[in-house]
C-alpha atoms as a PDB file:
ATOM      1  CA  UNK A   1      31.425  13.407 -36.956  1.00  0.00           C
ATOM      2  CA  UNK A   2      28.061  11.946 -37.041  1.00  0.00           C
ATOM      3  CA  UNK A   3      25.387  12.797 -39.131  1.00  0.00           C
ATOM      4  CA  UNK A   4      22.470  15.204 -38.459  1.00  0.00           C
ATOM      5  CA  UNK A   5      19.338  13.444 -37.811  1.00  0.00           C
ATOM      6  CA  UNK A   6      16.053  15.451 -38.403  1.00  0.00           C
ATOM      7  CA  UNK A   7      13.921  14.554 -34.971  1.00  0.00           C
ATOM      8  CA  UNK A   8      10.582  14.840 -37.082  1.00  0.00           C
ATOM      9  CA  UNK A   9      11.421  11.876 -39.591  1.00  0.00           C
ATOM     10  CA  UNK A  10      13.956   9.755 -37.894  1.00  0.00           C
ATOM     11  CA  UNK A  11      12.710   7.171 -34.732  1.00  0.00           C
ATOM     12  CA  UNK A  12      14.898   4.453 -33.040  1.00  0.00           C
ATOM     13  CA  UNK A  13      13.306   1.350 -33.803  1.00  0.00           C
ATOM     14  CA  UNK A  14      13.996  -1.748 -31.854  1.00  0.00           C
ATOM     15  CA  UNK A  15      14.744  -3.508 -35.312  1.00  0.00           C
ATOM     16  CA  UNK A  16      18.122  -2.090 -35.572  1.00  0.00           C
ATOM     17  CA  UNK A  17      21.351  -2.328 -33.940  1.00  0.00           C
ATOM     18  CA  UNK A  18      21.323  -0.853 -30.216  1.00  0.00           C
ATOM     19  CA  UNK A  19      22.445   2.600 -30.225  1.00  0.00           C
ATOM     20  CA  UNK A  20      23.659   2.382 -33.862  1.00  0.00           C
ATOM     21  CA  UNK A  21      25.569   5.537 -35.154  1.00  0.00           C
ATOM     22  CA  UNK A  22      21.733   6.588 -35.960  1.00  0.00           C
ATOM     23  CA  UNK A  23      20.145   6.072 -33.067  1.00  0.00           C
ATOM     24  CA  UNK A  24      23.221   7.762 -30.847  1.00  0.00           C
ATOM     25  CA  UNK A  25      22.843  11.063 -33.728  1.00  0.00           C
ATOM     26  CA  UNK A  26      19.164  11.190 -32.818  1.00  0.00           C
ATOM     27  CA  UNK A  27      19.755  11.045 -29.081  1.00  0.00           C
ATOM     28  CA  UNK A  28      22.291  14.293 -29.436  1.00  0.00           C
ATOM     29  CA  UNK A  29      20.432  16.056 -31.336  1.00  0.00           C
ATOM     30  CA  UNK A  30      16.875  15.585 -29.228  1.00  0.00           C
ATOM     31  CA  UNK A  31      19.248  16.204 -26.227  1.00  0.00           C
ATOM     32  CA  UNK A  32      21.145  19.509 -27.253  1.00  0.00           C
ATOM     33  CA  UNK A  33      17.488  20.570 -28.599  1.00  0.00           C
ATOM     34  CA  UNK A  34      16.268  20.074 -24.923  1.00  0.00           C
ATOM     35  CA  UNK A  35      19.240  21.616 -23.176  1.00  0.00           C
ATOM     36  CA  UNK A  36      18.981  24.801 -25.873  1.00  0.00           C
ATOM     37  CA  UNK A  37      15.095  24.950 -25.251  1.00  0.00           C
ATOM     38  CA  UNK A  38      15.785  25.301 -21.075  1.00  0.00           C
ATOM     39  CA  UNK A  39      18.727  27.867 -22.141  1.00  0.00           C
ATOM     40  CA  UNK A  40      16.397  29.949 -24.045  1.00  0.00           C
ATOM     41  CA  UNK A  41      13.739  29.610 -21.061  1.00  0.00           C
ATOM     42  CA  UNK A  42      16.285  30.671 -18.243  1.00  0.00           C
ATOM     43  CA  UNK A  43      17.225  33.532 -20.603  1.00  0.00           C
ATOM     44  CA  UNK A  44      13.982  34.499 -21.037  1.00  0.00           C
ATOM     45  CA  UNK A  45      13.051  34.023 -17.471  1.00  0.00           C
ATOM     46  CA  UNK A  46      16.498  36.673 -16.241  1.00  0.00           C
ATOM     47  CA  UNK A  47      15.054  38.881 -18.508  1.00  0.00           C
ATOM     48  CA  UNK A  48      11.977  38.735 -16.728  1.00  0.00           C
ATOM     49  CA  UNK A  49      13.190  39.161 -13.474  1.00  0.00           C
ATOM     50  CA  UNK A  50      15.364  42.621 -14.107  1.00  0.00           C
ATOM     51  CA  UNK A  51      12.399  43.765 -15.783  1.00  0.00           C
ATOM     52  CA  UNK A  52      10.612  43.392 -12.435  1.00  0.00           C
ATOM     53  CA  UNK A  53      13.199  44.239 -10.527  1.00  0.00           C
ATOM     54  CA  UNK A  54      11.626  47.623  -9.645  1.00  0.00           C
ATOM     55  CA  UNK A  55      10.617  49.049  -6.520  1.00  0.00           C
ATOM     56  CA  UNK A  56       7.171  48.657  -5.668  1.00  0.00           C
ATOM     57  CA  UNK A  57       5.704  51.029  -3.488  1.00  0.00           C
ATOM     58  CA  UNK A  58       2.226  49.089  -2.678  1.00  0.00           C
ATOM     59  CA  UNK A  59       3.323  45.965  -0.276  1.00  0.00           C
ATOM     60  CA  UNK A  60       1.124  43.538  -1.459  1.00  0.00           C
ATOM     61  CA  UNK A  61       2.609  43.874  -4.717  1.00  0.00           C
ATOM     62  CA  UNK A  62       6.379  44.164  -3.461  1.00  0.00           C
ATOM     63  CA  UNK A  63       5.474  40.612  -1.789  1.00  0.00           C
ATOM     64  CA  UNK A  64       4.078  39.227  -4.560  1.00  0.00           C
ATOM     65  CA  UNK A  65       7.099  39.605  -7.134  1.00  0.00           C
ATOM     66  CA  UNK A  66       9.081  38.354  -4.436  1.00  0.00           C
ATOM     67  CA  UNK A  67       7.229  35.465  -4.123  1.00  0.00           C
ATOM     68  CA  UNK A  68       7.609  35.138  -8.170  1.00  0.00           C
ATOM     69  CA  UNK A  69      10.999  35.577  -7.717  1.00  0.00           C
ATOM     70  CA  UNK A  70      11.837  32.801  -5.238  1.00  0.00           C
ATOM     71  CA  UNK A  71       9.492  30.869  -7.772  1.00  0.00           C
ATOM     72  CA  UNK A  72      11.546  31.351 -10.710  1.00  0.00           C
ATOM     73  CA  UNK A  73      14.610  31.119  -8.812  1.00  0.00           C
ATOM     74  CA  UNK A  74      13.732  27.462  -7.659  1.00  0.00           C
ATOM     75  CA  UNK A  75      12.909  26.675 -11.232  1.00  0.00           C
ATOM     76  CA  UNK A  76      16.214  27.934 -12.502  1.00  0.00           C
ATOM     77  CA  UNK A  77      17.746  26.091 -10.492  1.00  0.00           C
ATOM     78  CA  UNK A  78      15.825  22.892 -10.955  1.00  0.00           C
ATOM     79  CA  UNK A  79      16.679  23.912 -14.829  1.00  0.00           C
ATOM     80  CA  UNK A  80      20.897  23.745 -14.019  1.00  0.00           C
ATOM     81  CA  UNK A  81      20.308  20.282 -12.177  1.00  0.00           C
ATOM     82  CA  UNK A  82      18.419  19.191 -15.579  1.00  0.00           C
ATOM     83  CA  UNK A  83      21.059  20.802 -17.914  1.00  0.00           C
ATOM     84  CA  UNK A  84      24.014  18.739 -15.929  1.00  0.00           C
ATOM     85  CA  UNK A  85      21.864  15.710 -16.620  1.00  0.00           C
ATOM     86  CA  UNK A  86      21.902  16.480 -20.122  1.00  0.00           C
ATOM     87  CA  UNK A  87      25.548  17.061 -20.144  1.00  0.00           C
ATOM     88  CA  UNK A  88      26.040  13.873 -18.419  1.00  0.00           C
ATOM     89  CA  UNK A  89      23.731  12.501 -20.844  1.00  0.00           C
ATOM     90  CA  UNK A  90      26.211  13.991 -23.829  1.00  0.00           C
ATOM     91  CA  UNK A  91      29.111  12.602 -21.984  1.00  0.00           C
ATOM     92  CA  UNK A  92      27.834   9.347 -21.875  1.00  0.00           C
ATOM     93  CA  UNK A  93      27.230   9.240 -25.821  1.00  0.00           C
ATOM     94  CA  UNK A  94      30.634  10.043 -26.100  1.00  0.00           C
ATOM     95  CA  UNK A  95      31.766   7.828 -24.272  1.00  0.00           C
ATOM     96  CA  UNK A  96      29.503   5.210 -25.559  1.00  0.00           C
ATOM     97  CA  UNK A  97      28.193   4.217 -22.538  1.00  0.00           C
ATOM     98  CA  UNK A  98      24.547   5.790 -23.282  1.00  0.00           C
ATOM     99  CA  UNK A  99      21.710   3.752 -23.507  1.00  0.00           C
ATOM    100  CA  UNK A 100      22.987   1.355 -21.282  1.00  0.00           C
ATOM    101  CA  UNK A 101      21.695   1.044 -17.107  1.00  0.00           C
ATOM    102  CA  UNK A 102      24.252   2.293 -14.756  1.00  0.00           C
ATOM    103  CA  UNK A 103      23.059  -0.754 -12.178  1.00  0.00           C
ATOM    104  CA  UNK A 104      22.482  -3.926 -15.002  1.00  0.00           C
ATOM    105  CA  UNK A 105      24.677  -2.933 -18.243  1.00  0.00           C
ATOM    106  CA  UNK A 106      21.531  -4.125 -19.986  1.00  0.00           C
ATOM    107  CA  UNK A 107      20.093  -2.019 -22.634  1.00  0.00           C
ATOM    108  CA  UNK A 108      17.640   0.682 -21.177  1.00  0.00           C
ATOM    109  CA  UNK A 109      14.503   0.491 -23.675  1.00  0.00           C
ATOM    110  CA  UNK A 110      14.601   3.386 -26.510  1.00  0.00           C
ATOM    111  CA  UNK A 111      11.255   4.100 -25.756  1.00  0.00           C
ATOM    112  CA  UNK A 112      11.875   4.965 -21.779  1.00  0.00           C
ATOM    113  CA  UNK A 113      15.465   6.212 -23.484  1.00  0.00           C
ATOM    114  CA  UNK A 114      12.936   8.714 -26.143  1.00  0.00           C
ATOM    115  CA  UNK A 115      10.710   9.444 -23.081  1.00  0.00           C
ATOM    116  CA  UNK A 116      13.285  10.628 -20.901  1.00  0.00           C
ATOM    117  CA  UNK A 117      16.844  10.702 -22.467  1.00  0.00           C
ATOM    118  CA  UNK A 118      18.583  11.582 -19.576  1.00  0.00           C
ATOM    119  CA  UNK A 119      17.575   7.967 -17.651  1.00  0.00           C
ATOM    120  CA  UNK A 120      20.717   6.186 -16.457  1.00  0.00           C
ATOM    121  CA  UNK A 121      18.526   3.086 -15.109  1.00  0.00           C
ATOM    122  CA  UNK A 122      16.398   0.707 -16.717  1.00  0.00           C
ATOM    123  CA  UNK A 123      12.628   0.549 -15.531  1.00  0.00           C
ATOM    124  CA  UNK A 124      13.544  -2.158 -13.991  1.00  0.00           C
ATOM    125  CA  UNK A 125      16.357  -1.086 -12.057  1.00  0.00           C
ATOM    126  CA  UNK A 126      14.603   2.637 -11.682  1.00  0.00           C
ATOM    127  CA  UNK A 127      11.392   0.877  -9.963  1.00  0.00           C
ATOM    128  CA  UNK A 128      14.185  -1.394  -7.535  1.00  0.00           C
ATOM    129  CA  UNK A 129      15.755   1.624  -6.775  1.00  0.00           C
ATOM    130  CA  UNK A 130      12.244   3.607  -6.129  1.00  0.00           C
ATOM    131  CA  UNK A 131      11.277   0.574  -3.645  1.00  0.00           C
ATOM    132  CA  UNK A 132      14.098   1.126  -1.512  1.00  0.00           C
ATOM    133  CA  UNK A 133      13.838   4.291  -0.866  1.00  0.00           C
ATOM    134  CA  UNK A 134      10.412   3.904  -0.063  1.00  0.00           C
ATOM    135  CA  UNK A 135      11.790   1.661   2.223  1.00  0.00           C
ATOM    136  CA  UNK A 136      13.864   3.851   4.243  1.00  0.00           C
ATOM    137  CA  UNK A 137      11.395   6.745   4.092  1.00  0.00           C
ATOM    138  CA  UNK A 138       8.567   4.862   5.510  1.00  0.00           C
ATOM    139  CA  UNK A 139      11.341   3.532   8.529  1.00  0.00           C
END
């Protein structure tokens, strides 16, 4: 099992071995912190919603939770998309392919990597992809 790493002290440093035993510990944990964070948000957040759940007799106000509603249920569902990334993510340090671009197999920099742990494409490769798309939007 590998060993806990405390976010707060602990940050990759490209001085050591790429995704060291360390460095793949630190990734877990600042992942599983993220996915728990959005798990405690979308709990909070259903909560919410049966709280407000009541009838409201004035219209204005009956249309206006439901437009909060459709709100929050856009973001929870933005939140599942984000916690399968994270799985993925978790997968993929299991499997000890984290860390490394889906497109290149080159090393995706820790700092885009402690930025945005879920990334599966280098800056490099992210921006090539980003261009064509652009291309076949503007077509």
């Amino acid at each position: 099992m590998s060993e806990m790493i405390d976010l707060g002290s602990y940050v990759p440093s490209d001085d050591e071995e790429f995704m060291n035993e360390k460095q793949r510990a630190y990734f877990r944990a600042k992942l599983n912190a993220w996915k728990n964070e959005i798990l405690r948000e979308a709990r909070e957040t259903l909560g919410n919603l049966q709280e407000d759940s009541v009838n409201h007799p004035d219209v204005a106000d009956r249309a206006s939770s439901e437009t909060d509603r459709a709100i929050e249920l856009r973001a929870r569902d933005r939140q599942r998309k984000l916690i399968s990334k994270i799985d993925a993510a978790l997968r993929r340090l299991d499997e000890g392919t984290y860390g490394y671009c889906e497109e290149t197999g080159e090393p995706i920099s820790l700092k885009r990597l402690d930025a945005r742990p879920i990334a599966t494409l280098s800056i490099e490769a992210q921006e090539r992809h980003e261009r064509r798309e652009k291309v076949y939007r503007d077509e």
